[in-house]
N, C-alpha and C. Protein backbone atom coordinates (compact mmCIF):
# COMPACT_ATOMS: atom_id res chain seq x y z
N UNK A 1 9.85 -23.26 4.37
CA UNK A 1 10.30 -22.55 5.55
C UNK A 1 10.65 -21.11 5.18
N UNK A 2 9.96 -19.87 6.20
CA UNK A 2 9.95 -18.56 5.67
C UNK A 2 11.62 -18.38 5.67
N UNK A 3 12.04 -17.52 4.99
CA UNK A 3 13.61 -17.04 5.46
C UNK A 3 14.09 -16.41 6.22
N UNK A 4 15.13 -15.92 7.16
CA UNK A 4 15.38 -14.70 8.02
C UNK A 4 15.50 -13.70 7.28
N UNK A 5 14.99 -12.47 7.84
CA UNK A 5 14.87 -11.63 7.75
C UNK A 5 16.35 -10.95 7.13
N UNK A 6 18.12 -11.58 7.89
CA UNK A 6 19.26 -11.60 7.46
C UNK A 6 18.80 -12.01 5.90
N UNK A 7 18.42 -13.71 5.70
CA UNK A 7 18.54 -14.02 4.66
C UNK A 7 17.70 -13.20 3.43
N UNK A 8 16.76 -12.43 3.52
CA UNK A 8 15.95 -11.73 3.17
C UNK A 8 16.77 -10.58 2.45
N UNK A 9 17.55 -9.86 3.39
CA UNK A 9 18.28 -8.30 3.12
C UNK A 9 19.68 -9.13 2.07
N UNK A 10 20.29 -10.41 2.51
CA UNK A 10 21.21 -11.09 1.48
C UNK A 10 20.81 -11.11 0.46
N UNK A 11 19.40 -11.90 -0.09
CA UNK A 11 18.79 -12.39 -1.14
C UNK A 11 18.58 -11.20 -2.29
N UNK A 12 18.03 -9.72 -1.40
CA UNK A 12 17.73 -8.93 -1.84
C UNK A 12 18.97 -8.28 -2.17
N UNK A 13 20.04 -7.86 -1.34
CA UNK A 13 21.08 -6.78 -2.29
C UNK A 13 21.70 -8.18 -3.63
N UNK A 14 21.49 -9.59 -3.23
CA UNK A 14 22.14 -10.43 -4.27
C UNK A 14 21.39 -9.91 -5.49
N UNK A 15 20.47 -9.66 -5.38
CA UNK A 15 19.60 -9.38 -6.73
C UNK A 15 19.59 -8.53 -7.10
N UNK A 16 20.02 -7.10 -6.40
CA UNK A 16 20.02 -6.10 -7.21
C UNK A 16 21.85 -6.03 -7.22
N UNK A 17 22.79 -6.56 -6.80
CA UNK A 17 23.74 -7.02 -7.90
C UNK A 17 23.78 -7.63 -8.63
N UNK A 18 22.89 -8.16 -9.05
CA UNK A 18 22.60 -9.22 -10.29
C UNK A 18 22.22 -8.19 -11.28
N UNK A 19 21.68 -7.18 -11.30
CA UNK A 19 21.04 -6.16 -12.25
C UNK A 19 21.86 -4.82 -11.84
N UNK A 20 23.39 -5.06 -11.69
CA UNK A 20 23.99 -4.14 -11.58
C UNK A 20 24.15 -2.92 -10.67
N UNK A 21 23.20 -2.98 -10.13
CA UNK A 21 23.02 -2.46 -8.86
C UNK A 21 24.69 -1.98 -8.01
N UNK A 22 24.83 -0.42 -7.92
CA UNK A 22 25.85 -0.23 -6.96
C UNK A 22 26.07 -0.01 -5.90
N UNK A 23 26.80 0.35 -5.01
CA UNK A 23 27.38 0.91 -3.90
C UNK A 23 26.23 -0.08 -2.64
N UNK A 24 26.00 -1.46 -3.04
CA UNK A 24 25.08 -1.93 -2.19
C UNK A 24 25.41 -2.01 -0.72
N UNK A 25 24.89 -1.73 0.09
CA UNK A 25 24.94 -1.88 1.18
C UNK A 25 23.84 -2.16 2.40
N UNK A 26 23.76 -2.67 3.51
CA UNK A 26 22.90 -3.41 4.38
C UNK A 26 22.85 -2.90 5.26
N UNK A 27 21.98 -2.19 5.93
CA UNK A 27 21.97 -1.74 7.77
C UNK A 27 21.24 -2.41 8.63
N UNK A 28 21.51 -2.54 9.58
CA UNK A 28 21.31 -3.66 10.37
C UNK A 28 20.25 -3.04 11.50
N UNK A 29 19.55 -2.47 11.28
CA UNK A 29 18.11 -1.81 12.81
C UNK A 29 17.88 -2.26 13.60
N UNK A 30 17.84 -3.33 14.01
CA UNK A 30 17.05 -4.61 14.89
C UNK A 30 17.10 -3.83 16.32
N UNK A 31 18.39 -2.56 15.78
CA UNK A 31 18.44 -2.04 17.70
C UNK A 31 18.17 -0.93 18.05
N UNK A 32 17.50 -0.10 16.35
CA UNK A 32 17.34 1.50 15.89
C UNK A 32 16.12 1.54 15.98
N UNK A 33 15.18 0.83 15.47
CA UNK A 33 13.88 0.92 15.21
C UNK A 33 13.34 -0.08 15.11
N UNK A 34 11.91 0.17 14.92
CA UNK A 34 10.67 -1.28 15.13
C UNK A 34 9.88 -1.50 13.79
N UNK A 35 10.10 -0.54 12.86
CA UNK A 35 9.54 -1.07 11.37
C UNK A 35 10.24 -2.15 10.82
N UNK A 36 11.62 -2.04 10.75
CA UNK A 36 12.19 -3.36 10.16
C UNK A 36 13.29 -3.87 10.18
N UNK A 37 13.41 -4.72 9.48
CA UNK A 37 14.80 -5.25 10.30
C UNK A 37 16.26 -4.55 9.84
N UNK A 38 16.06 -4.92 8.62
CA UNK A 38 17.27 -4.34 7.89
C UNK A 38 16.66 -3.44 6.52
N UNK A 39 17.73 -2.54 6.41
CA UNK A 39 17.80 -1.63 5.21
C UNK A 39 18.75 -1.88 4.04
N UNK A 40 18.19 -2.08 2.72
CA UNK A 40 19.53 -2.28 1.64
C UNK A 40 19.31 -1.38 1.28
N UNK A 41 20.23 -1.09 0.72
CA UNK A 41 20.37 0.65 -0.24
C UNK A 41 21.32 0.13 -1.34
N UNK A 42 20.93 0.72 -2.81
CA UNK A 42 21.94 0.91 -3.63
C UNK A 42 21.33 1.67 -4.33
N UNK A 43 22.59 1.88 -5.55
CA UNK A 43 22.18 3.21 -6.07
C UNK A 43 22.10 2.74 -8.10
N UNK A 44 21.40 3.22 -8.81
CA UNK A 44 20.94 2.76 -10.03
C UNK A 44 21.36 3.67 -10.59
N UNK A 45 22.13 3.72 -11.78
CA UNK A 45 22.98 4.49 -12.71
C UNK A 45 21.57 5.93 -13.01
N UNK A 46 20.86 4.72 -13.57
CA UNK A 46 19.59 6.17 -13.88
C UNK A 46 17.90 5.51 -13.55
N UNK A 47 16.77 5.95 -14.12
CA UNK A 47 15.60 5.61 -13.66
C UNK A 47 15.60 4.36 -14.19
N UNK A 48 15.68 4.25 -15.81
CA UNK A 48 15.37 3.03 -16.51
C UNK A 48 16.09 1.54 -15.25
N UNK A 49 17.30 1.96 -15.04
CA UNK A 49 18.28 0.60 -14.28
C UNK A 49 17.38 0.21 -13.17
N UNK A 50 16.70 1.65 -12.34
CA UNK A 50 16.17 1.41 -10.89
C UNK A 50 15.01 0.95 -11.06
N UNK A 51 14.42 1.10 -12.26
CA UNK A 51 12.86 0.18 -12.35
C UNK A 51 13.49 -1.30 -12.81
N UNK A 52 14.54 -1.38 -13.30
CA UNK A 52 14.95 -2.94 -13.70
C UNK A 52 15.16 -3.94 -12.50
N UNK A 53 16.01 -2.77 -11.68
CA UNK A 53 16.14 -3.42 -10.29
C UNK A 53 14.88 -4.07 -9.40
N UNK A 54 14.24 -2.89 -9.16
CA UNK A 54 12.79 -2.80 -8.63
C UNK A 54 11.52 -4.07 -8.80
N UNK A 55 12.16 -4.23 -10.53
CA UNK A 55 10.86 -5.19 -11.04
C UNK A 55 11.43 -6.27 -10.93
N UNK A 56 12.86 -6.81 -10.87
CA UNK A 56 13.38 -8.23 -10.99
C UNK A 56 13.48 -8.63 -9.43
N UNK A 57 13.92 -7.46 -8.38
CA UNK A 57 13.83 -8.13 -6.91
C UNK A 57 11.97 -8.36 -6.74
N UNK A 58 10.75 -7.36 -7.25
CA UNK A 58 9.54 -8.11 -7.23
C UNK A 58 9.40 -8.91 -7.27
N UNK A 59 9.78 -9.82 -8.80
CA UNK A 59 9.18 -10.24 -9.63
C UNK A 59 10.21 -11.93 -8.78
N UNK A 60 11.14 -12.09 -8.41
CA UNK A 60 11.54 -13.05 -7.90
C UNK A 60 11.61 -13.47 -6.48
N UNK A 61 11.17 -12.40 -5.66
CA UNK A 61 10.75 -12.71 -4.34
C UNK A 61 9.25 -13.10 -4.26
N UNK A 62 8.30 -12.90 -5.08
CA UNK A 62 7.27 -13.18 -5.38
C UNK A 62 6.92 -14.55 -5.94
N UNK A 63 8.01 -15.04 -7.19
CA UNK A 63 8.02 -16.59 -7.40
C UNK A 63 8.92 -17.28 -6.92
N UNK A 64 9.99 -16.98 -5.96
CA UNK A 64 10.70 -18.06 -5.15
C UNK A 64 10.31 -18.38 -3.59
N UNK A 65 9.76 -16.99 -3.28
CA UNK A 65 9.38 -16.98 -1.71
C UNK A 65 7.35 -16.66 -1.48
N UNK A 66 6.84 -16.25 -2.30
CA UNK A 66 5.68 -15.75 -2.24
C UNK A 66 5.56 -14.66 -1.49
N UNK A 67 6.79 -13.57 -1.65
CA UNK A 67 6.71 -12.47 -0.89
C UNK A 67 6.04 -10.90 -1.43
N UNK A 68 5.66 -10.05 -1.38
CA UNK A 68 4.92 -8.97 -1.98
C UNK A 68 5.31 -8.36 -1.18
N UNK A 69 5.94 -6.91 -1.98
CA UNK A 69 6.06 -5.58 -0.81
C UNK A 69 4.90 -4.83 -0.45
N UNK A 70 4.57 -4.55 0.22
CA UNK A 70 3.76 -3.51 1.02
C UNK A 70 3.02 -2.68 0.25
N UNK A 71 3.98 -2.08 -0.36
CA UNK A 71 4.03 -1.04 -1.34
C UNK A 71 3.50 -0.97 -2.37
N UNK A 72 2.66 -0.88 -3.46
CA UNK A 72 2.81 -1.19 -4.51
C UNK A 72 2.94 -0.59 -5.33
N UNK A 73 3.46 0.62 -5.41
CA UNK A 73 3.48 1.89 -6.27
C UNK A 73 4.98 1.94 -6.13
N UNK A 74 5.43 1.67 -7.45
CA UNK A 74 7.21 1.92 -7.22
C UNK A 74 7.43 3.16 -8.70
N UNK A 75 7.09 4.01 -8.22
CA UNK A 75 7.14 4.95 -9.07
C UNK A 75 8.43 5.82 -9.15
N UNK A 76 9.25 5.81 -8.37
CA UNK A 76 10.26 6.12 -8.41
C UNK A 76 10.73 7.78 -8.36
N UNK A 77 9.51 8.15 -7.68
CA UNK A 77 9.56 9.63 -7.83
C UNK A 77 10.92 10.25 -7.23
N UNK A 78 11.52 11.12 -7.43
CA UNK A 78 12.80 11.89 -6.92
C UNK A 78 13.81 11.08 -7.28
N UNK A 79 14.28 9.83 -7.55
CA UNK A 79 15.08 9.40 -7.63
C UNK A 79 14.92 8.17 -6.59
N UNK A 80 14.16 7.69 -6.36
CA UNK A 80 14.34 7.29 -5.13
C UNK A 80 12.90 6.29 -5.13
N UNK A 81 13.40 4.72 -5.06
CA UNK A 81 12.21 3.47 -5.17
C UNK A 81 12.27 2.89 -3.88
N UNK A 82 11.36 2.38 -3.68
CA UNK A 82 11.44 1.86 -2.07
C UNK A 82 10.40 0.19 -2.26
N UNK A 83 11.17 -0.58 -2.18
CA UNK A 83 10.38 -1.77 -1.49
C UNK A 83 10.40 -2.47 -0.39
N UNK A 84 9.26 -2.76 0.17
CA UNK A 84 8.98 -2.12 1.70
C UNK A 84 8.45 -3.58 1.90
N UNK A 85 9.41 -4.87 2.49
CA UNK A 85 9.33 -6.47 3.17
C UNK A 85 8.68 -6.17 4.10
N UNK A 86 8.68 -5.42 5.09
CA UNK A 86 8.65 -5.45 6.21
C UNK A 86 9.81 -5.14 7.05
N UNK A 87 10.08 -6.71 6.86
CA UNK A 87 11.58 -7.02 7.60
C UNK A 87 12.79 -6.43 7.08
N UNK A 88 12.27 -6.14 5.53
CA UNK A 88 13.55 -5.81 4.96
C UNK A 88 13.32 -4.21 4.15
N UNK A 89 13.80 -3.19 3.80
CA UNK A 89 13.09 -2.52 2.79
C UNK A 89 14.47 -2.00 2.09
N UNK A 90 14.04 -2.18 0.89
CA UNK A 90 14.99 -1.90 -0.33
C UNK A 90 15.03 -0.46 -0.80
N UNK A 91 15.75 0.16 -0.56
CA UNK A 91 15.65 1.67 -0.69
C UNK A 91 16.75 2.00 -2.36
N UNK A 92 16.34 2.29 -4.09
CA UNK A 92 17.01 1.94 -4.76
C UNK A 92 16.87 3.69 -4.99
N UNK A 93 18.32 4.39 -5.41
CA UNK A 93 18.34 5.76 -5.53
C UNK A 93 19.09 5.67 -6.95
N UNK A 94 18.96 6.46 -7.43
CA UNK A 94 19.63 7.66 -8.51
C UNK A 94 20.95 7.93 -7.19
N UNK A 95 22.31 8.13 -7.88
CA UNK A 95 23.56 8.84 -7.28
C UNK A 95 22.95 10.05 -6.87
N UNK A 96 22.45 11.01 -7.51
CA UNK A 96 21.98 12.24 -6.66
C UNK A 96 20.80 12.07 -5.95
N UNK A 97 20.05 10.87 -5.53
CA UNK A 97 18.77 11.19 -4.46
C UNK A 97 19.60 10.40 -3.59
N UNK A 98 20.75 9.88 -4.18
CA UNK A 98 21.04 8.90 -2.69
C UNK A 98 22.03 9.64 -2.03
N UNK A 99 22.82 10.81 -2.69
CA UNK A 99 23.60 11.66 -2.38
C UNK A 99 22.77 13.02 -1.36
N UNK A 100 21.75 13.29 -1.40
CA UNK A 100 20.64 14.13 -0.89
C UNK A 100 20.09 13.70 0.11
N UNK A 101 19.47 12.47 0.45
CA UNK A 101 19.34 11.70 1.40
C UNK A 101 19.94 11.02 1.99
N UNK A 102 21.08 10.96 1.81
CA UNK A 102 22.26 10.26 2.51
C UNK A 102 21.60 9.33 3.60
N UNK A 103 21.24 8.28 3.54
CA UNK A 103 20.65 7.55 4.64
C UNK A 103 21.91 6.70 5.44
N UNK A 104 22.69 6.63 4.96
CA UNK A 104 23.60 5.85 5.20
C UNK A 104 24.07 6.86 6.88
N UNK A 105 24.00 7.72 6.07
CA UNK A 105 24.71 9.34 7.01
C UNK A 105 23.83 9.51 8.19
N UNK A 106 22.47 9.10 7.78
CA UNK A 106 21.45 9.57 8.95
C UNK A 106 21.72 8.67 10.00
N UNK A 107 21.81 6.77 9.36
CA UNK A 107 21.52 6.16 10.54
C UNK A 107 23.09 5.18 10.39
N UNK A 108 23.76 6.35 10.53
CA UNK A 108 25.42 5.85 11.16
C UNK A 108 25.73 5.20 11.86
N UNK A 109 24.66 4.82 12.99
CA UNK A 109 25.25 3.83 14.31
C UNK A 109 24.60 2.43 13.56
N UNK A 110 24.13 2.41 12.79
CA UNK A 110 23.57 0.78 12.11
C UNK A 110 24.58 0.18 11.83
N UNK A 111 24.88 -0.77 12.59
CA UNK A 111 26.10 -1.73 12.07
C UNK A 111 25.82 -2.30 10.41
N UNK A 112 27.01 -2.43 9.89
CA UNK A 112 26.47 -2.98 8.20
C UNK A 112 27.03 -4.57 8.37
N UNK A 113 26.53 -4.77 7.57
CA UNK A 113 26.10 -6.33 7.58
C UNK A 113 27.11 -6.62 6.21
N UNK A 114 27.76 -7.63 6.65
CA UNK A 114 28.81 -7.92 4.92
C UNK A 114 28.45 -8.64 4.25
N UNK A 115 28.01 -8.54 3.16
CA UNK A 115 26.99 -8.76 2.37
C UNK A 115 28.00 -9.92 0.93
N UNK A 116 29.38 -9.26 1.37
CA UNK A 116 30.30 -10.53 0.47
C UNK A 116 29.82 -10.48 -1.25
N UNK A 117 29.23 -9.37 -1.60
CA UNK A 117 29.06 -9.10 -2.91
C UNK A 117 30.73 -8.39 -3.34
N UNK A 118 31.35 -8.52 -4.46
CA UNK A 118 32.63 -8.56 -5.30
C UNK A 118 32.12 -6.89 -6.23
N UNK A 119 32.28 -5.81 -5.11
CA UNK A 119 31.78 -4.19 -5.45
C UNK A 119 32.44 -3.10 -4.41
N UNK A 120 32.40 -2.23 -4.71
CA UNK A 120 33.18 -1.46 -4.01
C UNK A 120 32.18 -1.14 -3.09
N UNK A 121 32.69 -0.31 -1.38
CA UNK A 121 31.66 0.05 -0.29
C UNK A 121 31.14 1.33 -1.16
N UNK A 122 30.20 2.05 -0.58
CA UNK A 122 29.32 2.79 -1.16
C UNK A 122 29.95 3.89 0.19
N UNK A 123 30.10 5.07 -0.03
CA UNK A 123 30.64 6.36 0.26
C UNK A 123 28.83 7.02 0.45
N UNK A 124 28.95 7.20 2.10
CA UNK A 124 28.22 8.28 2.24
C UNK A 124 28.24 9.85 1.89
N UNK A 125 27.09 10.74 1.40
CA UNK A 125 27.14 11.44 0.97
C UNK A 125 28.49 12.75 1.74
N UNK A 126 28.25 12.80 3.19
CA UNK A 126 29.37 13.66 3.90
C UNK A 126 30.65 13.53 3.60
N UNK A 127 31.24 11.99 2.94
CA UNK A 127 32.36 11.79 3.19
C UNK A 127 32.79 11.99 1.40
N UNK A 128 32.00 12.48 0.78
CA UNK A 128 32.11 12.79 -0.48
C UNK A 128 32.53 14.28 -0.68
């Protein structure tokens, strides 16, 4: 049985707190836009962490669910990796691309979703 799309954006910030992954957080679109459902965002100390992240949420949504992102180029240019569910897309930054793009900042009216990971909330870039 496929998972929700909820369970999807859970599964996914669970895993990139599993690989240390910070300031994770979940936006909730379902009422913003029509690409997808939800947005995780966190932020990776440096490149090496955000390809660790990148390749272990692949590499296990692929052998637990048979899922593949969209995407397949996670090159990580600017600071900034994106894996793209559909339903879900994993947006993994460097502190300064996630501080620059502040997405959190852009789409403010997205309710966040409590995600019950044991981490501090993640501070949009304005309120920094």
């Amino acid at each position: 049985m496929a998972a929700s799309s909820e369970d999807l954006s859970r599964e996914i910030a669970r895993l990139a707190d599993d690989k240390l992954g910070e300031g994770i957080v979940c936006l909730d679109m379902r009422e913003l836009v029509t690409y997808t459902d939800y947005l995780v965002i966190c932020t990776a100390r440096n490149e090496r962490q955000a390809e660790a992240i990148a390749e272990d949420v692949h590499l296990r949504l692929k052998q637990d669910q048979s899922l593949l992102p969209v995407n397949p180029d996670r090159s990580g240019d600017v600071g900034w990796t994106v894996l793209d569910y559909l339903d879900c897309v994993l947006h993994i930054f460097t502190d300064e691309a996630r501080q620059r793009y502040d997405l959190e900042d852009l789409w403010h009216e997205a309710p966040r979703l409590d995600l019950g990971l044991d981490q501090p909330e993640a501070k949009s870039a304005s309120a920094a």
